[in-house]
N, C-alpha and C. Protein backbone atom coordinates (compact mmCIF):
# COMPACT_ATOMS: atom_id res chain seq x y z
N UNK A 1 -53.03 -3.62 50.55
CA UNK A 1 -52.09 -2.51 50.73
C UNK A 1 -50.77 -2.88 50.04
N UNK A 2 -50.40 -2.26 49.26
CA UNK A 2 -49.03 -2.49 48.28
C UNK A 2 -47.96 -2.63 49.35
N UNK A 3 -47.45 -1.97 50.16
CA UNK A 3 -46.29 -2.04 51.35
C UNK A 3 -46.38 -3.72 52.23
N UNK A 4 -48.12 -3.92 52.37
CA UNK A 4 -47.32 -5.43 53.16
C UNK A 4 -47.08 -6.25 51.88
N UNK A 5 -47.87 -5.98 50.40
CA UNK A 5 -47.47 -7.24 49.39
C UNK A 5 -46.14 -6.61 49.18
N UNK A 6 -45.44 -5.70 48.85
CA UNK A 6 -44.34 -5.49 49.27
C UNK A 6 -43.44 -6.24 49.92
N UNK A 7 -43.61 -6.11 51.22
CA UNK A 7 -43.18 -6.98 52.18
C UNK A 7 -42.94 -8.26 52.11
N UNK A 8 -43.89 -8.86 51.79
CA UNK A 8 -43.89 -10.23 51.45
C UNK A 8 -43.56 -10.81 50.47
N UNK A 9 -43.28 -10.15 49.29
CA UNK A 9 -42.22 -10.12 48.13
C UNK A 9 -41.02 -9.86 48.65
N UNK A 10 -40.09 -8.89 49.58
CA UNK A 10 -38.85 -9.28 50.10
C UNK A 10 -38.66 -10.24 51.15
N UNK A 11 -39.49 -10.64 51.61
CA UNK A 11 -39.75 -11.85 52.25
C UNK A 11 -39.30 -13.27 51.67
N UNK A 12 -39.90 -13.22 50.21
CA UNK A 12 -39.83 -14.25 49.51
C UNK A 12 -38.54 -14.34 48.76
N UNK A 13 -38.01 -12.99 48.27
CA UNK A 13 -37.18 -12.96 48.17
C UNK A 13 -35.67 -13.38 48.92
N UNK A 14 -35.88 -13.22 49.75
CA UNK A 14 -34.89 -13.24 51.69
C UNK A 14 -34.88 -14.96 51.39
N UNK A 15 -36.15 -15.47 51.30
CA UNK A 15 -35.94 -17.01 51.45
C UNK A 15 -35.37 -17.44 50.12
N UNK A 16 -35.36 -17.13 49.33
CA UNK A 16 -34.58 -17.51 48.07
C UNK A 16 -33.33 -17.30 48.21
N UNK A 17 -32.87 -16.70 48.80
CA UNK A 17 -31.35 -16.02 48.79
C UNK A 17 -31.24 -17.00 50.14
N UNK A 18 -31.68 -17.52 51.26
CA UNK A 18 -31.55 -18.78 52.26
C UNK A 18 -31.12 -19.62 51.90
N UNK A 19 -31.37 -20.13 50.48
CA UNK A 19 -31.58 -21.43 49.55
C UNK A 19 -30.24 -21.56 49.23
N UNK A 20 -29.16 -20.53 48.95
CA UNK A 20 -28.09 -20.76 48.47
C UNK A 20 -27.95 -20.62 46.94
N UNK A 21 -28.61 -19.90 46.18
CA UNK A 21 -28.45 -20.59 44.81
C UNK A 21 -27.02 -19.85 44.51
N UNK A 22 -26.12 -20.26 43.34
CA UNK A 22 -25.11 -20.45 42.88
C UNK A 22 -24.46 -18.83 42.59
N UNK A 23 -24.74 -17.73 43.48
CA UNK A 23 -24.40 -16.58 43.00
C UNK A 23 -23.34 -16.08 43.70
N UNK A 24 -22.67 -15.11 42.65
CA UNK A 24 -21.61 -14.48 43.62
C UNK A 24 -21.77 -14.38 44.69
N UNK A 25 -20.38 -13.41 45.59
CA UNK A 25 -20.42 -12.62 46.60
C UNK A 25 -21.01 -11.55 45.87
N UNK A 26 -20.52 -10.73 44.92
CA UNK A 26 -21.17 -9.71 44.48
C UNK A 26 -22.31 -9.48 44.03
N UNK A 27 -22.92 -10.81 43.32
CA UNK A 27 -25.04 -10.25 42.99
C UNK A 27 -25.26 -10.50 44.57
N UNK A 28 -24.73 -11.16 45.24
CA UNK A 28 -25.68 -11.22 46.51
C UNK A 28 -25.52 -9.94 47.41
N UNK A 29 -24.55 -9.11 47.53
CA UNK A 29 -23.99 -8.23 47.84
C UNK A 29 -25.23 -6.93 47.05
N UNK A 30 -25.60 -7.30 45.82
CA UNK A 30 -26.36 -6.03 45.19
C UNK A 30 -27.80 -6.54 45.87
N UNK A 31 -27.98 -7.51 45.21
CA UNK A 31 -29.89 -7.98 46.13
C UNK A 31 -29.63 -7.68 47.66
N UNK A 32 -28.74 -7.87 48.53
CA UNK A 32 -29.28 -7.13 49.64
C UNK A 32 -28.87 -5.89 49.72
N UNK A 33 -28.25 -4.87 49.06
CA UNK A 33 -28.52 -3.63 48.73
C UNK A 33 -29.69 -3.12 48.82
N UNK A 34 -29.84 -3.75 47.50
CA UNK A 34 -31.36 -3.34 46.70
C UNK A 34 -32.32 -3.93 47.55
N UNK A 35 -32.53 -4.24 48.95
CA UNK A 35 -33.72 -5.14 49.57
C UNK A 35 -33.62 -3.77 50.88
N UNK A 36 -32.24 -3.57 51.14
CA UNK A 36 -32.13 -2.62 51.95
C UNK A 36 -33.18 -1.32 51.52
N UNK A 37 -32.86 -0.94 50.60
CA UNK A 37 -33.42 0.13 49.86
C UNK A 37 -34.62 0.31 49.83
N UNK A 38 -35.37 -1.13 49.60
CA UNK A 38 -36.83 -0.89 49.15
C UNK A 38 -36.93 -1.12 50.69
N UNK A 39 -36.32 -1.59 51.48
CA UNK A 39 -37.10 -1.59 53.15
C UNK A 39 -37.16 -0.23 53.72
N UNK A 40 -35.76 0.58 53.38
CA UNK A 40 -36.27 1.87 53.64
C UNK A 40 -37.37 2.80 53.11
N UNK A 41 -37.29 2.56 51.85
CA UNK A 41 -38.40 3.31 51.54
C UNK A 41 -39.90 3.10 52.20
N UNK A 42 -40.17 1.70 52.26
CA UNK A 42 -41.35 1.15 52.95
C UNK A 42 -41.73 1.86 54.23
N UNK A 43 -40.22 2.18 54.70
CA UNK A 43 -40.33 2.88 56.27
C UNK A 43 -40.96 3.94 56.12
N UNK A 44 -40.06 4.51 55.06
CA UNK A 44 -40.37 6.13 55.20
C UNK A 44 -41.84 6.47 54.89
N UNK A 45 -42.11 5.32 54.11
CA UNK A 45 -43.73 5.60 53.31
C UNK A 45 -43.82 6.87 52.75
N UNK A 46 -43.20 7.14 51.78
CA UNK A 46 -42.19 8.61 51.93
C UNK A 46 -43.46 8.57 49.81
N UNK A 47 -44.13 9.60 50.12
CA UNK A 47 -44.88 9.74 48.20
C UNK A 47 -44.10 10.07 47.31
N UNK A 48 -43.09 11.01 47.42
CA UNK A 48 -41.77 11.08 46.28
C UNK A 48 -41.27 9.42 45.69
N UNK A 49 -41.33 10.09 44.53
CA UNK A 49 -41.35 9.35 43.70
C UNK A 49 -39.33 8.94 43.81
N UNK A 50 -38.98 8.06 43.64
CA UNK A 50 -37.64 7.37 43.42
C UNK A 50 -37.77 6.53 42.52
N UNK A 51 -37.61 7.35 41.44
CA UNK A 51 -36.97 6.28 40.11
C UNK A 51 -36.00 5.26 40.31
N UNK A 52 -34.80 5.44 40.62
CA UNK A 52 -33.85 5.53 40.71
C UNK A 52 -33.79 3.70 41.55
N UNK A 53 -34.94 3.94 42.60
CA UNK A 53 -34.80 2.44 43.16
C UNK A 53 -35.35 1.38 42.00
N UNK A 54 -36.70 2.13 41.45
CA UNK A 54 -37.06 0.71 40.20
C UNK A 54 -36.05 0.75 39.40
N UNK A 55 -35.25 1.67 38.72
CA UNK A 55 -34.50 0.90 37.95
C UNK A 55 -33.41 0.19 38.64
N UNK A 56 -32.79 -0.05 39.60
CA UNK A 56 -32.17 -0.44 40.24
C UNK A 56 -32.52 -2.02 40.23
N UNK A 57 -33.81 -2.38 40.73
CA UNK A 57 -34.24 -3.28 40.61
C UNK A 57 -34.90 -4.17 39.22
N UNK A 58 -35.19 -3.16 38.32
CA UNK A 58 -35.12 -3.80 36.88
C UNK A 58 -34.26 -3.90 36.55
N UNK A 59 -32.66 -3.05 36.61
CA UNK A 59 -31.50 -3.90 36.34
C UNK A 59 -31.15 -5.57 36.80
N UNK A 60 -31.61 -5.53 38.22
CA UNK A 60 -31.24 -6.58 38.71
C UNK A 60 -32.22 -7.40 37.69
N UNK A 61 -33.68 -7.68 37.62
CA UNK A 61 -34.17 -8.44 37.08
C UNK A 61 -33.24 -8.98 35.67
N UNK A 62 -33.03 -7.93 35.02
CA UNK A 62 -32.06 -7.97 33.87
C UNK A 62 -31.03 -9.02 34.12
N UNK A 63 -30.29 -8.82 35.02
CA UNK A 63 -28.94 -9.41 35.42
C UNK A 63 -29.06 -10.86 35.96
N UNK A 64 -29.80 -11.23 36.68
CA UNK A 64 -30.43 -12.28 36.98
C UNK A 64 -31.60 -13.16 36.50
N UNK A 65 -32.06 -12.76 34.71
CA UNK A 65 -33.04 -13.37 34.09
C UNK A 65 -32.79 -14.75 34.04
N UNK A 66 -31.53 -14.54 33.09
CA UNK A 66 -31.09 -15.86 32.85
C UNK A 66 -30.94 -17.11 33.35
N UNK A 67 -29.59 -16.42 34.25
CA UNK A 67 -29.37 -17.53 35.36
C UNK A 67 -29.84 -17.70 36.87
N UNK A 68 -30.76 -17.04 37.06
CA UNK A 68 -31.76 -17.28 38.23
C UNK A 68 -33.21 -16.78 38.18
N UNK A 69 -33.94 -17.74 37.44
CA UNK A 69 -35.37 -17.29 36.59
C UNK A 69 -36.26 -16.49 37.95
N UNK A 70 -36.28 -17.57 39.41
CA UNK A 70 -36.77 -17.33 40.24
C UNK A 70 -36.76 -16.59 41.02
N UNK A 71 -35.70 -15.87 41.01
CA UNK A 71 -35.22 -14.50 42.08
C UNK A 71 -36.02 -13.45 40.70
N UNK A 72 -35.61 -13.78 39.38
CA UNK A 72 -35.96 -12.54 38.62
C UNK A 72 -37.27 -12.44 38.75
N UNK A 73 -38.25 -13.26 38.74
CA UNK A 73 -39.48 -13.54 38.85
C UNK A 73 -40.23 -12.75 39.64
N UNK A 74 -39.34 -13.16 41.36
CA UNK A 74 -39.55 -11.98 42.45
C UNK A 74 -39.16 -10.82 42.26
N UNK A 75 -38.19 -10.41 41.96
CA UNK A 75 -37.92 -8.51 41.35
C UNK A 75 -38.56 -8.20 40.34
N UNK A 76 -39.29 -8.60 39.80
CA UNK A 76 -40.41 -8.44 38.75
C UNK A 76 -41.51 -7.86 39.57
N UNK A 77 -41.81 -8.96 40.54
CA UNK A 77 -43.20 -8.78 41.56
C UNK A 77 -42.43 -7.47 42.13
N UNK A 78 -41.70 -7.11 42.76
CA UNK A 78 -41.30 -6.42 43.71
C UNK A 78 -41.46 -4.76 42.65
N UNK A 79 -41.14 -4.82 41.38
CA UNK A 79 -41.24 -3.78 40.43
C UNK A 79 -41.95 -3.59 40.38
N UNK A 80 -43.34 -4.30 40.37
CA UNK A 80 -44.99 -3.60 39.98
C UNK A 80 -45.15 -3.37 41.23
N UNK A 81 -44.87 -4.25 42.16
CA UNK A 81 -45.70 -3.24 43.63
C UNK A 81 -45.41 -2.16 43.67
N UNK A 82 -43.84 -1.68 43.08
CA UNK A 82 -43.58 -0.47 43.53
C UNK A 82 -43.96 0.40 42.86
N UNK A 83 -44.31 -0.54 41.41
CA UNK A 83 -45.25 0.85 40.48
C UNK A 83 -46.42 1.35 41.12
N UNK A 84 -46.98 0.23 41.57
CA UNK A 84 -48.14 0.27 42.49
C UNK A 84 -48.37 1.29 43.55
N UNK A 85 -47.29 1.50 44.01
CA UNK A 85 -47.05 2.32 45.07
C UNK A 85 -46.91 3.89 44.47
N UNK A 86 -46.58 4.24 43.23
CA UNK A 86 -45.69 5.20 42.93
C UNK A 86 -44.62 5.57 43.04
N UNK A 87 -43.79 4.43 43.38
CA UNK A 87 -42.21 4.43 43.11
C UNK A 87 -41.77 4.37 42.11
């Protein structure tokens, strides 16, 4: 089911961001935005389509390629589930 691998991609995510790595107040401030977001949607289990959250989250991948391979890695995963989903 795409919603618990979902899940367990912000999961993994959540523990990466535990870890401390070297990021602003502000990217950390957007990843739990953007974690907020995809948890709601999960709730709603809602079939409308929201663009608007994947690119949100392919920005982030964008923004965080460089200097945090491993968070981008996970918003990568977290992007196809949601393609997966029809988000």
């Amino acid at each position: 089911m795409p919603a618990r691998e979902l899940q367990e991609q912000l999961t993994t995510l959540r523990e990466q961001l535990e870890q401390n790595p070297p990021l602003t107040q502000e990217e950390r401030d957007h990843l739990l935005e953007l974690m907020q977001k995809i948890e709601a949607q999960i709730k709603l289990e809602s079939a409308t389509q929201d663009s608007s959250l994947s690119d949100g989250v392919n920005l982030a991948v964008e923004r965080f390629e460089l200097d945090h391979p491993a968070l981008a890695a996970t918003l990568r995963n977290i992007v196809q589930t949601l393609g997966n989903m029809g988000i």
